[in-house]
Protein backbone atom coordinates (compact mmCIF):
# COMPACT_ATOMS: atom_id res chain seq x y z
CA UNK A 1 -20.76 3.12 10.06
CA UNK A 2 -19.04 3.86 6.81
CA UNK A 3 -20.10 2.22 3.65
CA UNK A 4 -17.55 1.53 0.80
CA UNK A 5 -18.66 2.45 -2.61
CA UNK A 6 -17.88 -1.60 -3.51
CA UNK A 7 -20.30 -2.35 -0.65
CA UNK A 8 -22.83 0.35 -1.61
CA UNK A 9 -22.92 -0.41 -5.45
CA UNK A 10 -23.42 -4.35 -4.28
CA UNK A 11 -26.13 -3.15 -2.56
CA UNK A 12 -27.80 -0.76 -5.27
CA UNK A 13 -27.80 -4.05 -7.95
CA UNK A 14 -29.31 -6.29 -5.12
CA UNK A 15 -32.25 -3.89 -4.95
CA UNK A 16 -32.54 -3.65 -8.35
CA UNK A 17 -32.89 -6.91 -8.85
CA UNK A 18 -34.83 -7.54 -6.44
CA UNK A 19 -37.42 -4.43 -7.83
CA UNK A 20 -37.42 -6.50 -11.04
CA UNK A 21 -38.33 -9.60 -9.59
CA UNK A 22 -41.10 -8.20 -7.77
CA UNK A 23 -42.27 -6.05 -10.29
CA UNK A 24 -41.86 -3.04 -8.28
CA UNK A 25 -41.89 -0.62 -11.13
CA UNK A 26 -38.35 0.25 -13.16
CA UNK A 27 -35.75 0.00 -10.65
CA UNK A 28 -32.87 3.35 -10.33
CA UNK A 29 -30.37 2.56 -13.20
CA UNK A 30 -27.27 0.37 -11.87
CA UNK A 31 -24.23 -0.72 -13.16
CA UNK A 32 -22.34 -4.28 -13.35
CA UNK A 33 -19.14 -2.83 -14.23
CA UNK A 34 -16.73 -1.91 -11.20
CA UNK A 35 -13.10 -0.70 -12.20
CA UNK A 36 -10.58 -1.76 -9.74
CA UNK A 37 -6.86 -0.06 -10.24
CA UNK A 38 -4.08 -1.27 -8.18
CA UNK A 39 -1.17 1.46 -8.64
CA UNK A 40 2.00 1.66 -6.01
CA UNK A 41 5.50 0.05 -5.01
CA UNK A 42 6.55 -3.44 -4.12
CA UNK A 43 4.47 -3.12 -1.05
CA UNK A 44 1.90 -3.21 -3.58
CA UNK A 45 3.37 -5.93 -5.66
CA UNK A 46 3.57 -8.31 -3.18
CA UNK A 47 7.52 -8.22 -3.23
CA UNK A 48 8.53 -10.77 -0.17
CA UNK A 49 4.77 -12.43 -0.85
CA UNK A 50 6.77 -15.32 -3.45
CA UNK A 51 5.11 -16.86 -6.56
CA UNK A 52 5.67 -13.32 -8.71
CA UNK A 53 3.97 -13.41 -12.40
CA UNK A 54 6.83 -14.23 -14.82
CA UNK A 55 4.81 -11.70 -17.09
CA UNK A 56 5.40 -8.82 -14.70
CA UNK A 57 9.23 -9.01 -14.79
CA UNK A 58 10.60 -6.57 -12.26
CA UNK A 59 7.68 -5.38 -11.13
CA UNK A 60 7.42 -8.76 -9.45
CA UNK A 61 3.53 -8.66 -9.06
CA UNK A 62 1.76 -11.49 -7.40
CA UNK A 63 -1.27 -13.12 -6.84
CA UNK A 64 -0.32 -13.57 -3.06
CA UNK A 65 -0.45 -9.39 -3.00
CA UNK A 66 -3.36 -7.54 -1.24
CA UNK A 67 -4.75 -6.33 -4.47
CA UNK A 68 -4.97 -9.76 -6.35
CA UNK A 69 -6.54 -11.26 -2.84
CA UNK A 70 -9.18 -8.24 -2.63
CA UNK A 71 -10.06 -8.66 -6.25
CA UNK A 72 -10.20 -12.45 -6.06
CA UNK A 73 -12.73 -12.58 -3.18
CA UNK A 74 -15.00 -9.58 -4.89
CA UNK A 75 -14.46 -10.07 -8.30
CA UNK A 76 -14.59 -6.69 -9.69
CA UNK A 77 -15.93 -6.37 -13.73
CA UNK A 78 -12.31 -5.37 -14.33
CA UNK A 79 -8.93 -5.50 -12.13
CA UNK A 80 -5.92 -3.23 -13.42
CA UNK A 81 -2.81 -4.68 -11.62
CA UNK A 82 -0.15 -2.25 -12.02
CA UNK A 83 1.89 -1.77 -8.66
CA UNK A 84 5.76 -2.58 -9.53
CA UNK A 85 8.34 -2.74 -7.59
CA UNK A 86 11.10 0.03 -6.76
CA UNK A 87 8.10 2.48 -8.05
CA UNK A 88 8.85 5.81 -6.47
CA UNK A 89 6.40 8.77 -7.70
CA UNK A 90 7.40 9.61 -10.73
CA UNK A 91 6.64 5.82 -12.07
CA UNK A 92 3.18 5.98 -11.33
CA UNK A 93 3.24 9.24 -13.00
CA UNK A 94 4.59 8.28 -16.00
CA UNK A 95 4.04 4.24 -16.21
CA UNK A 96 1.27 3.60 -14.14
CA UNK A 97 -1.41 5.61 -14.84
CA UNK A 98 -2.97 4.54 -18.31
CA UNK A 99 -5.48 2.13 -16.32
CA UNK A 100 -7.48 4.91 -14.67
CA UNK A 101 -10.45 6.76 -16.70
CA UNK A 102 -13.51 7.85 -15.79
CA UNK A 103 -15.25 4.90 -15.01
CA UNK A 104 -13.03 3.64 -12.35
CA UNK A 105 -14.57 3.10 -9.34
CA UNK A 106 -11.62 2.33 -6.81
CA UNK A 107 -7.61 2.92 -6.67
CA UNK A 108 -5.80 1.34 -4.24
CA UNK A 109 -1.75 3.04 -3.83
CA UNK A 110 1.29 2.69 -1.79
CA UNK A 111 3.90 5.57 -2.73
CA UNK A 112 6.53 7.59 -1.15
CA UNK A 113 8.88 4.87 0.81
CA UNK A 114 11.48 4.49 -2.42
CA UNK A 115 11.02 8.53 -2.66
CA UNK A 116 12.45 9.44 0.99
CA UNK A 117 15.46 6.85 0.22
CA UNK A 118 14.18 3.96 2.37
CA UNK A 119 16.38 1.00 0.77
CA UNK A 120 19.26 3.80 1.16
CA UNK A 121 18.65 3.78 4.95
CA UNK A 122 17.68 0.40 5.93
CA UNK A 123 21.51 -0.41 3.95
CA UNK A 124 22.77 2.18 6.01
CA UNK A 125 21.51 1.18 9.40
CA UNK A 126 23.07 -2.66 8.59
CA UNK A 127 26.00 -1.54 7.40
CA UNK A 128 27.48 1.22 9.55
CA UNK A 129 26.98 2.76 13.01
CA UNK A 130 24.44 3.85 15.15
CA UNK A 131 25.08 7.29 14.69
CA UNK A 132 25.21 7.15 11.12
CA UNK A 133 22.05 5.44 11.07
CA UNK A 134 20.53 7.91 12.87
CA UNK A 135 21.74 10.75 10.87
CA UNK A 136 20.53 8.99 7.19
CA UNK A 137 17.00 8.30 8.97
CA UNK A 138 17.20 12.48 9.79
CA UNK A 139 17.90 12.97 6.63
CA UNK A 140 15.03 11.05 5.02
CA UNK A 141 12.52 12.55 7.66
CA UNK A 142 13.50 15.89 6.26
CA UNK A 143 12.97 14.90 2.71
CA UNK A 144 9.59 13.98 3.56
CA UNK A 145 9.20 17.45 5.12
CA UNK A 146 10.18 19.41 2.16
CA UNK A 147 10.05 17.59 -1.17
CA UNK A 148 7.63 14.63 -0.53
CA UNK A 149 4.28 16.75 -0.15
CA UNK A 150 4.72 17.82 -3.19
CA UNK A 151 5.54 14.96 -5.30
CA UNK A 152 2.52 13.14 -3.34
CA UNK A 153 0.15 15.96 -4.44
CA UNK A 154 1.49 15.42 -7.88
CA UNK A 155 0.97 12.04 -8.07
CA UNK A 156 -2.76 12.64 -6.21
CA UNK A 157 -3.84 15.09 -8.42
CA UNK A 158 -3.28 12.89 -11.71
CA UNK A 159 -5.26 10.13 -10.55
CA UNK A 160 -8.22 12.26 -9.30
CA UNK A 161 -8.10 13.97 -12.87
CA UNK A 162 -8.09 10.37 -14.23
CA UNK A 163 -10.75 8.67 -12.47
CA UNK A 164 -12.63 11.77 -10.23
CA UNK A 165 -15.44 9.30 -9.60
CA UNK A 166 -13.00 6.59 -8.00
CA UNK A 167 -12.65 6.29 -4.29
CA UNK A 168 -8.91 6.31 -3.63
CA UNK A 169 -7.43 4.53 -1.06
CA UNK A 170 -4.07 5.45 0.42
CA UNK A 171 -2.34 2.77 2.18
CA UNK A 172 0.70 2.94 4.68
CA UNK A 173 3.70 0.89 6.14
CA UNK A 174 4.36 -1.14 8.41
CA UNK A 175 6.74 -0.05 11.55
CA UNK A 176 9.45 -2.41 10.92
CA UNK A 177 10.86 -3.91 14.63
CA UNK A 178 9.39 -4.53 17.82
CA UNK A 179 11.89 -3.11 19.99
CA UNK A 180 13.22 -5.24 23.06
CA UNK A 181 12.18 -8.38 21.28
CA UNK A 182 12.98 -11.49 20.09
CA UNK A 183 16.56 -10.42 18.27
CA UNK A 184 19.62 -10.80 19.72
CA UNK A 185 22.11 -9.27 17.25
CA UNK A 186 21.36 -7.29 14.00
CA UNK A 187 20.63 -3.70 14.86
CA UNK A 188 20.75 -1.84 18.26
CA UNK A 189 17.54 -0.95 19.88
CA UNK A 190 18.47 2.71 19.08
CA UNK A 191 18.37 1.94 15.07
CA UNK A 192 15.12 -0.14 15.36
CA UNK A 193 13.86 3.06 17.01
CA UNK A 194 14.72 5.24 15.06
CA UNK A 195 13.33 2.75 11.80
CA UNK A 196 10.20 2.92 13.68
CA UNK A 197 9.88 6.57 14.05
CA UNK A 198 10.88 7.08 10.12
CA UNK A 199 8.04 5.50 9.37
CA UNK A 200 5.41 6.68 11.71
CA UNK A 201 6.67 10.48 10.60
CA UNK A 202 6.41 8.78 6.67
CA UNK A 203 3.12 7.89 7.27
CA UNK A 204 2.03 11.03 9.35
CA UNK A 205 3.19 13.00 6.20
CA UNK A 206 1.39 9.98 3.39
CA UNK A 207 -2.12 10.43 4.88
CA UNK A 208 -1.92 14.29 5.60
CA UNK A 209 -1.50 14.86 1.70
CA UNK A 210 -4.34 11.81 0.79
CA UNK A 211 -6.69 13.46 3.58
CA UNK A 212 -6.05 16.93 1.67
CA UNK A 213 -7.30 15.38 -1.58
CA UNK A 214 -9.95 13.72 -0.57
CA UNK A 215 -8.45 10.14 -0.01
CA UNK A 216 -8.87 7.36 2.56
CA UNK A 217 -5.47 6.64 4.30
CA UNK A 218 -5.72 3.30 5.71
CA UNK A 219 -3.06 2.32 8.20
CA UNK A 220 -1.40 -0.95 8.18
CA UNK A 221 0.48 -0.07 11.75
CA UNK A 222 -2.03 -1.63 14.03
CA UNK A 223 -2.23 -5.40 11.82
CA UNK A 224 1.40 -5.61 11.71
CA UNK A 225 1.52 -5.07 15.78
CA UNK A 226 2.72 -8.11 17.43
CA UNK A 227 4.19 -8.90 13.86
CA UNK A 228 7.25 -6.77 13.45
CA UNK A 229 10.95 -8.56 13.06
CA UNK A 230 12.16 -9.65 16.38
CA UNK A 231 8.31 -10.27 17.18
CA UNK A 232 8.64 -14.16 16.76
CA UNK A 233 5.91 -13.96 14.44
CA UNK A 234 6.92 -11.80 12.17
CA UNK A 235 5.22 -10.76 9.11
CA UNK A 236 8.12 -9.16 7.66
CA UNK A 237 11.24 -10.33 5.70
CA UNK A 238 14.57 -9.42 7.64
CA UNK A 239 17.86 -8.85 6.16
CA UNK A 240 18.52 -11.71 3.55
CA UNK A 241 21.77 -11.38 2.02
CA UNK A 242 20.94 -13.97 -0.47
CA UNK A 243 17.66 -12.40 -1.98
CA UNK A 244 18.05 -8.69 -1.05
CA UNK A 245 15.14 -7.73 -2.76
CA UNK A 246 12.87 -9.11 -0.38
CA UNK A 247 14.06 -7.53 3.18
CA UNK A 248 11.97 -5.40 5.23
CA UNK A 249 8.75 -6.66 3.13
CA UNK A 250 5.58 -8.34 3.66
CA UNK A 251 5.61 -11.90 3.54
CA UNK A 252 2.71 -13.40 2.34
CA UNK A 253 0.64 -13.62 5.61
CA UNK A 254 1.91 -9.98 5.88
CA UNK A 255 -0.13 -9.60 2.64
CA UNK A 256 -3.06 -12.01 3.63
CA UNK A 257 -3.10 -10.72 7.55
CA UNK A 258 -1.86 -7.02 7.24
CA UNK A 259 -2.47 -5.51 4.25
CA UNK A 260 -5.88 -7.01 2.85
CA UNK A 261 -7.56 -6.29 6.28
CA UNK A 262 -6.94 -2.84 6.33
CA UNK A 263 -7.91 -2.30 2.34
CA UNK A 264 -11.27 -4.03 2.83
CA UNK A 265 -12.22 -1.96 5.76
CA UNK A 266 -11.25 0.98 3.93
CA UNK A 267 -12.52 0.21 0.24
């Protein structure tokens, strides 16, 4: 079974303590302090989660996001909460980073949905045809075959150089429908489809590059089964004309029920 270094370094200061106690001669050195970074897009956030930090501005961070829940149950020495959303790569290169150094001890990171255009084709796929759906979801799938790898291994690479002690997990999104559902009008079953398959071949491509460095991709797919839009229980904001921002993102039991679950298992 797989330990996580937050579960191993609990375990290392409970057995130095408990040498101490005893008196069972000087105990192997352990440390209190556990660094926690939180570095990605509005999936990170918590955008579609509600009651956003007025501090954060645009980012729109909240405590209702999978980061702020993992570090409120574990309470980690220090917590660095800088997911924002709209982040594509080159924020966290250049905005998000400043957090890490060599004594952080875990990184969690969504990244590369705003990259491949995916507000570009979810607007597509609502407002025009099935065909042009289609082709704008082909077109994103192929920008994840030649330019995302490489802005991934970019964004990797800094964060190993930053903290190359932390363990780095790589979380990934959601499939967005449950085809032959609940819905009734919206999208065909051949755009939900093809929604679907964009992000399985996103993901595919997001934990190839984080297994190449070293990282933990954790998959959110399975949690968010039975959950989808057009589920009847869905975890995920639909089109909402009237707060754009938050379609196609986790609500907060999407947070609470999808995400956290499949951090902690991986952390």
């Amino acid at each position: 079974m797989k330990t996580s270094r937050f579960a191993a370094l609990t375990s290392s200061l409970l057995l130095a303590a408990g040498a101490a106690l005893f008196g069972a001669g000087q105990a192997a050195a352990a440390t209190a302090d556990f660094g926690y970074v939180a570095l990605g897009d509005s999936y990170s956030s918590g955008v579609g989660a509600g009651n956003y930090d007025s501090g954060s501005g645009d980012c729109k961070r909240t405590t209702r996001a999978y980061p702020a829940l993992w570090a409120a149950a574990h309470a980690p020495q220090t917590f660095s909460f800088a997911a924002c959303s709209g982040a594509r790569t080159g924020d966290v290169l250049s905005g998000q980073l400043s957090p890490l150094n060599s004594g952080t001890d875990l990184v969690s990171i969504t990244i590369g949905g705003n990259d491949a255009g995916f507000s570009d084709v979810m607007t597509t796929c609502v407002l025009q045809s099935e065909s042009t759906c289609v082709n704008r979801v082909n077109q994103a799938k192929a920008y994840v075959d030649s330019t995302l790898p490489g802005q991934l291994d970019q964004v990797y690479d800094a964060i190993h150089g930053r903290a190359p002690g932390a363990h780095v997990v790589v979380l990934g999104y959601p499939r967005f429908y449950k085809l032959n559902g609940t819905c009734v009008t919206g999208l065909t079953e051949g755009e939900r489809s093809a929604i679907n398959g964009a992000a399985d071949y996103l993901n595919a491509a997001i934990a190839k590059r984080a297994a190449n460095h070293g990282f933990t991709f954790a998959s959110v797919a399975g949690a968010f089964t039975g959950h989808e839009i057009c589920s009847g229980d869905a975890w995920l904001h639909s089109v909402n004309w009237l707060n754009i921002g938050e379609s196609y993102h986790p609500t907060a039991a999407g947070q609470s029920g999808g995400y956290l679950p499949a951090f902690t298992n991986a952390a």
